[in-house]
N, C-alpha and C. Protein backbone atom coordinates (compact mmCIF):
# COMPACT_ATOMS: atom_id res chain seq x y z
N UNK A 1 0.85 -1.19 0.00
CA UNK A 1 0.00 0.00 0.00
C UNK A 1 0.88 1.24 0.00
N UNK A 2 0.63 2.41 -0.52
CA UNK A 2 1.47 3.40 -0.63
C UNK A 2 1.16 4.54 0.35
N UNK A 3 2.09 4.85 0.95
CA UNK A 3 1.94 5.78 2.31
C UNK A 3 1.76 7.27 2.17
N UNK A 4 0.92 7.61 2.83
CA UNK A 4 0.47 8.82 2.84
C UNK A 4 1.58 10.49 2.87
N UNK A 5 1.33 11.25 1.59
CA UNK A 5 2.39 11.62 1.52
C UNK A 5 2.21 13.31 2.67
N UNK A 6 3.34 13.58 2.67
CA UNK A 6 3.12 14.68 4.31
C UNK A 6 3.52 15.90 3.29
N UNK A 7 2.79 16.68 4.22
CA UNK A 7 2.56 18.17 4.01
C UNK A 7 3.55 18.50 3.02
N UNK A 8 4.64 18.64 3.38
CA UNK A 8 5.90 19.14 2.03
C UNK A 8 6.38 18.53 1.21
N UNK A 9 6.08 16.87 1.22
CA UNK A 9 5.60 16.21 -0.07
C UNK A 9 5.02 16.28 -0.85
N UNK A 10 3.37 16.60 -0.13
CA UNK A 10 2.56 16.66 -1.15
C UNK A 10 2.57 18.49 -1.92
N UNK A 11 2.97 19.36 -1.27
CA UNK A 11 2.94 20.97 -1.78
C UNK A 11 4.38 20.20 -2.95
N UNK A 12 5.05 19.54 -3.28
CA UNK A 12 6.14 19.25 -3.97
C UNK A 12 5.87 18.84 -5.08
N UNK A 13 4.60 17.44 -4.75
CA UNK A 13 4.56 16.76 -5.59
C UNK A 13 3.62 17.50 -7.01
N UNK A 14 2.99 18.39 -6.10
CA UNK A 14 1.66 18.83 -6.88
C UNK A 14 2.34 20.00 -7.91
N UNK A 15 3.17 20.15 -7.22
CA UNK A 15 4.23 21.14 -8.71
C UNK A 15 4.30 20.41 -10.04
N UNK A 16 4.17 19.25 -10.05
CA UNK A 16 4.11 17.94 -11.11
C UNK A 16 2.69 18.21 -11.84
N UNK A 17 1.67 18.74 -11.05
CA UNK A 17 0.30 18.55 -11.80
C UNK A 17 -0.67 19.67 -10.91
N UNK A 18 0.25 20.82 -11.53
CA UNK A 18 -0.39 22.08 -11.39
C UNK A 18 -1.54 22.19 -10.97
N UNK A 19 -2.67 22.28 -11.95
CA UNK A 19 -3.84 21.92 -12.56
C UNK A 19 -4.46 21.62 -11.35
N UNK A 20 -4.45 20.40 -10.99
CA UNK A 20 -5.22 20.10 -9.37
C UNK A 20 -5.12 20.90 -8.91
N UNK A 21 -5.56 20.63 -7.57
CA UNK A 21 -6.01 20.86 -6.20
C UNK A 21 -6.25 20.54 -5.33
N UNK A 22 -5.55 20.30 -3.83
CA UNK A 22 -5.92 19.62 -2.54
C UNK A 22 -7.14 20.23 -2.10
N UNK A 23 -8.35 19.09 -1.68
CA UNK A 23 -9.49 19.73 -0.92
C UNK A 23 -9.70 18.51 0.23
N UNK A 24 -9.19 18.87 1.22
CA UNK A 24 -8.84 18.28 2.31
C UNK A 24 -8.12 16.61 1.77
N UNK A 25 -8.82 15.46 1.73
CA UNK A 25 -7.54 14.02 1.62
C UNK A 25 -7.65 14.12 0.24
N UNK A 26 -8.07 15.00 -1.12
CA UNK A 26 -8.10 14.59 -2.35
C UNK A 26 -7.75 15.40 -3.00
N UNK A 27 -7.42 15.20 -4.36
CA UNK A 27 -6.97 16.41 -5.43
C UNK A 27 -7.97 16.20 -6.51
N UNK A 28 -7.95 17.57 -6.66
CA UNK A 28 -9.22 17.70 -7.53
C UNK A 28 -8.50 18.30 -8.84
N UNK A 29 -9.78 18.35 -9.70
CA UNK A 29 -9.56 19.07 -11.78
C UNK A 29 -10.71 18.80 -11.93
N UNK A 30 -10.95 19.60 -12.54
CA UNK A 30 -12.65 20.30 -13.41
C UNK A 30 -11.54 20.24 -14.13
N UNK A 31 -12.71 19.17 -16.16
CA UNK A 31 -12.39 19.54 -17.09
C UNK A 31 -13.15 20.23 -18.04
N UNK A 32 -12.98 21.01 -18.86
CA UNK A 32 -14.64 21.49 -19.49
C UNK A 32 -14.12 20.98 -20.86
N UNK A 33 -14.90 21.20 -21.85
CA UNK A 33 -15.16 20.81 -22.92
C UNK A 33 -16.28 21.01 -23.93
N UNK A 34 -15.67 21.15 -25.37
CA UNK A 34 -17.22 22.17 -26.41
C UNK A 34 -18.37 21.63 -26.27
N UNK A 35 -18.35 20.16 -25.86
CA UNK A 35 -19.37 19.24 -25.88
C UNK A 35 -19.54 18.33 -25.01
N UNK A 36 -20.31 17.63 -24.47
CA UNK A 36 -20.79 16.96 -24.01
C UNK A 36 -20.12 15.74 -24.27
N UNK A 37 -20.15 15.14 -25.61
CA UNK A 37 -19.41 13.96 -26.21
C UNK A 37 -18.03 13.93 -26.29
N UNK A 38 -17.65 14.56 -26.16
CA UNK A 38 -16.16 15.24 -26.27
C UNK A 38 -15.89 14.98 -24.74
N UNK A 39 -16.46 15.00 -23.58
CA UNK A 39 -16.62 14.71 -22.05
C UNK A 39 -16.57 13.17 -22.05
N UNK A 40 -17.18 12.44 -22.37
CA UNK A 40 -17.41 11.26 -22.81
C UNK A 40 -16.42 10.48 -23.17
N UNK A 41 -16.04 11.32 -24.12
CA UNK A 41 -14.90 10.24 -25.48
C UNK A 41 -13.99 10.38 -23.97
N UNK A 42 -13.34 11.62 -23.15
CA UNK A 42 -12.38 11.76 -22.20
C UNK A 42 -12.63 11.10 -21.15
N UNK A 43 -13.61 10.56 -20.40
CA UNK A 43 -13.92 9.39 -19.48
C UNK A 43 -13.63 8.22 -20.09
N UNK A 44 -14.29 7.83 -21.50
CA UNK A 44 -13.98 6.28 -21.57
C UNK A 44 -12.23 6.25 -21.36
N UNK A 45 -11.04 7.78 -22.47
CA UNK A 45 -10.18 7.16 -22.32
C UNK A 45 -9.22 7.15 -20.89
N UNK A 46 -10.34 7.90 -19.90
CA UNK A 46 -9.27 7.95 -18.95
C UNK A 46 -9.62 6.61 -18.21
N UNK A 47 -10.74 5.85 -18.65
CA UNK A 47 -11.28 4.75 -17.60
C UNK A 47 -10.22 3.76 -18.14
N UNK A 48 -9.67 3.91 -19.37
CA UNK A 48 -8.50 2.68 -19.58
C UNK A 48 -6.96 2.95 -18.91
N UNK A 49 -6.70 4.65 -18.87
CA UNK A 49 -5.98 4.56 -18.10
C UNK A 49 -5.80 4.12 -16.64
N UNK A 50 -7.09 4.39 -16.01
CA UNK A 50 -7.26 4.38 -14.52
C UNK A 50 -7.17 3.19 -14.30
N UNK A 51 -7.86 2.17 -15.39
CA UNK A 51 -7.88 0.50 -14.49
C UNK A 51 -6.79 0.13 -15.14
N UNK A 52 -6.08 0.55 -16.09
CA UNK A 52 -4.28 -0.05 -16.33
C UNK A 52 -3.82 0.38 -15.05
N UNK A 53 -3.58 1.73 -14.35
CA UNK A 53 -3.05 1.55 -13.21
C UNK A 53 -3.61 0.97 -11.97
N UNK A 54 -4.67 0.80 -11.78
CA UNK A 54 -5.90 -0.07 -10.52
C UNK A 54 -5.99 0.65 -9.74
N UNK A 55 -6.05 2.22 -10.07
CA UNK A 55 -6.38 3.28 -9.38
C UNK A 55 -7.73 4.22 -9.85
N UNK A 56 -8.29 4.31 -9.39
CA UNK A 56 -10.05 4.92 -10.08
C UNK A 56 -10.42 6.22 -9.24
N UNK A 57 -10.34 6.98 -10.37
CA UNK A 57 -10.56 8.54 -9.77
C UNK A 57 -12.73 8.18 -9.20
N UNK A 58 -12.58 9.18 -8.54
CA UNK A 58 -14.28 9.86 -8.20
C UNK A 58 -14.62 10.37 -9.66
N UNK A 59 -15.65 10.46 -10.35
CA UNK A 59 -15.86 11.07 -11.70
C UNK A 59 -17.61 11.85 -11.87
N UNK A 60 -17.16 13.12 -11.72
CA UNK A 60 -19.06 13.25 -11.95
C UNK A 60 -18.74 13.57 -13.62
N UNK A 61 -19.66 13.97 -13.87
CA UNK A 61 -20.16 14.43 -15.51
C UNK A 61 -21.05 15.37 -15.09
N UNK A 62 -20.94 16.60 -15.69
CA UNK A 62 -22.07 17.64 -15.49
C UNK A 62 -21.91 18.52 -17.01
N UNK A 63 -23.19 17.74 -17.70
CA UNK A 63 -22.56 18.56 -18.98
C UNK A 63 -21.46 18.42 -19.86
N UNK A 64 -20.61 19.91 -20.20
CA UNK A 64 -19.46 19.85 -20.75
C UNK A 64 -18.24 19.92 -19.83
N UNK A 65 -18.83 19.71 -18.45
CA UNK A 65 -17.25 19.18 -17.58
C UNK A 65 -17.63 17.80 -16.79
N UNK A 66 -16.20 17.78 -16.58
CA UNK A 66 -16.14 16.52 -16.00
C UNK A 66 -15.11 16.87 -15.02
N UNK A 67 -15.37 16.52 -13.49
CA UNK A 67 -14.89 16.77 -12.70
C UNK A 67 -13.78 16.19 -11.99
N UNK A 68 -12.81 15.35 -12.18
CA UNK A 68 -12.16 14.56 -11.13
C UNK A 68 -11.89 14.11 -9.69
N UNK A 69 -12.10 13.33 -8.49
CA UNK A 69 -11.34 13.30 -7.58
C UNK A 69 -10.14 12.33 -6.94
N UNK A 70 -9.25 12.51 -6.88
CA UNK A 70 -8.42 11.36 -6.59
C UNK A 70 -7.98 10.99 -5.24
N UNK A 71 -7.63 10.26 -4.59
CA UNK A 71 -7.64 9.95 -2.97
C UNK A 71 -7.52 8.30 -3.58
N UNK A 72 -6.39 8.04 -2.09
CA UNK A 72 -6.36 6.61 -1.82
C UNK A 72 -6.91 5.87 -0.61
N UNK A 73 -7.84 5.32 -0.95
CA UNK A 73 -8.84 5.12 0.33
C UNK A 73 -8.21 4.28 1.05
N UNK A 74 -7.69 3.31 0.86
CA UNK A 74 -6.98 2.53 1.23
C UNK A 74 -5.94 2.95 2.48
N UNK A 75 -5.23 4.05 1.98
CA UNK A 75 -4.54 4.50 2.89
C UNK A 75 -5.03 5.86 3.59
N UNK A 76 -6.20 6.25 3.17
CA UNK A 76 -6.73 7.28 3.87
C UNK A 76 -6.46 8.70 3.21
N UNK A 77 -5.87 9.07 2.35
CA UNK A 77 -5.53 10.16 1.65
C UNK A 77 -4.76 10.48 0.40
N UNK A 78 -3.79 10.88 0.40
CA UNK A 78 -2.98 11.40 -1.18
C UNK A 78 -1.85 10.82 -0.96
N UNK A 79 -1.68 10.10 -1.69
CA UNK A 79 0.03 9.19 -2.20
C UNK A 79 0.21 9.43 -3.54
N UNK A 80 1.63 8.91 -3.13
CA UNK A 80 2.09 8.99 -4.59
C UNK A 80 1.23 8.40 -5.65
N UNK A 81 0.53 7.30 -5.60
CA UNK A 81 -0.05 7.23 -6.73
C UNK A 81 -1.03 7.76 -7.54
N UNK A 82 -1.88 8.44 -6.36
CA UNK A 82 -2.47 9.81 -6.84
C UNK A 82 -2.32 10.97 -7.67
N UNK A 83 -0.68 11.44 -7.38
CA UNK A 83 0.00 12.34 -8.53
C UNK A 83 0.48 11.78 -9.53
N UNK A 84 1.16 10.25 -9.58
CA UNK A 84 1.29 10.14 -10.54
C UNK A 84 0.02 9.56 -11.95
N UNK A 85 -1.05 9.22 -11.01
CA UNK A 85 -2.49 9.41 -12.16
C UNK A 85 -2.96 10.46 -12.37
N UNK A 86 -2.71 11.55 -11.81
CA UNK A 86 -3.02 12.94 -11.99
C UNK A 86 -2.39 13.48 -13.12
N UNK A 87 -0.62 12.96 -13.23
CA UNK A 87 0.22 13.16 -14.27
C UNK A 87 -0.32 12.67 -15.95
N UNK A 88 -0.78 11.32 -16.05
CA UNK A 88 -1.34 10.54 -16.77
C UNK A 88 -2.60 10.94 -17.28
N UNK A 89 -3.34 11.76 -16.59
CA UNK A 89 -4.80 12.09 -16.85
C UNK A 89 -4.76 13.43 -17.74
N UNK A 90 -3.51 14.22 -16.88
CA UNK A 90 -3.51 15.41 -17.61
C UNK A 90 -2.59 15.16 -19.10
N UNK A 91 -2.14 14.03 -19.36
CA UNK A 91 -1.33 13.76 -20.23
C UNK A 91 -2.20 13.60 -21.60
N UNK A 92 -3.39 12.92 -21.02
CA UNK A 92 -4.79 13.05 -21.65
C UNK A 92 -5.07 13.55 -23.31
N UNK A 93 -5.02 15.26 -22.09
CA UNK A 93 -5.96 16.54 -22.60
C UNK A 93 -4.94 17.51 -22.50
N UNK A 94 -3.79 17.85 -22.17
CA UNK A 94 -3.04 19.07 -22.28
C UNK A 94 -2.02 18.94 -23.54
């Protein structure tokens, strides 16, 4: 299991994936998009990334965004593997 990363880890790590945001144990990204389907096509391909790594973001859909949350429940908060699917996700769409 991967251990929970501490305060000046995680302000470190997140230099890696700007974009987020800590909101208390999770990092967050709102994505928007022209369309709706275009939201879509970006869930199915992040759902192949997420279960290649066996890590599964929180996912709403509202429209033309799509929201992210990432957290390791397992260990109770943000690990490394969190940023580095954060890295992967944004690898996506940027």
């Amino acid at each position: 299991m991967s251990e929970l990363l501490d305060e000046d880890s995680l302000a470190s790590a997140l230099k890696k994936c700007p974009l987020w945001e800590q909101e208390g144990d999770e990092i967050t990204r709102t994505f928007e998009f022209e369309e709706f389907m275009e939201g879509i096509d970006f869930v199915n391909l992040l759902a192949e990334v997420a279960d290649e790594a066996q890590h599964h973001p929180d996912i709403l859909i509202r429209y033309d965004k799509v929201t992210l949350n990432l957290t390791t429940h397992d260990a109770g908060g943000i690990t490394e593997s969190d940023i580095e699917l954060a890295q992967r996700i944004d690898n996506l769409v940027d």
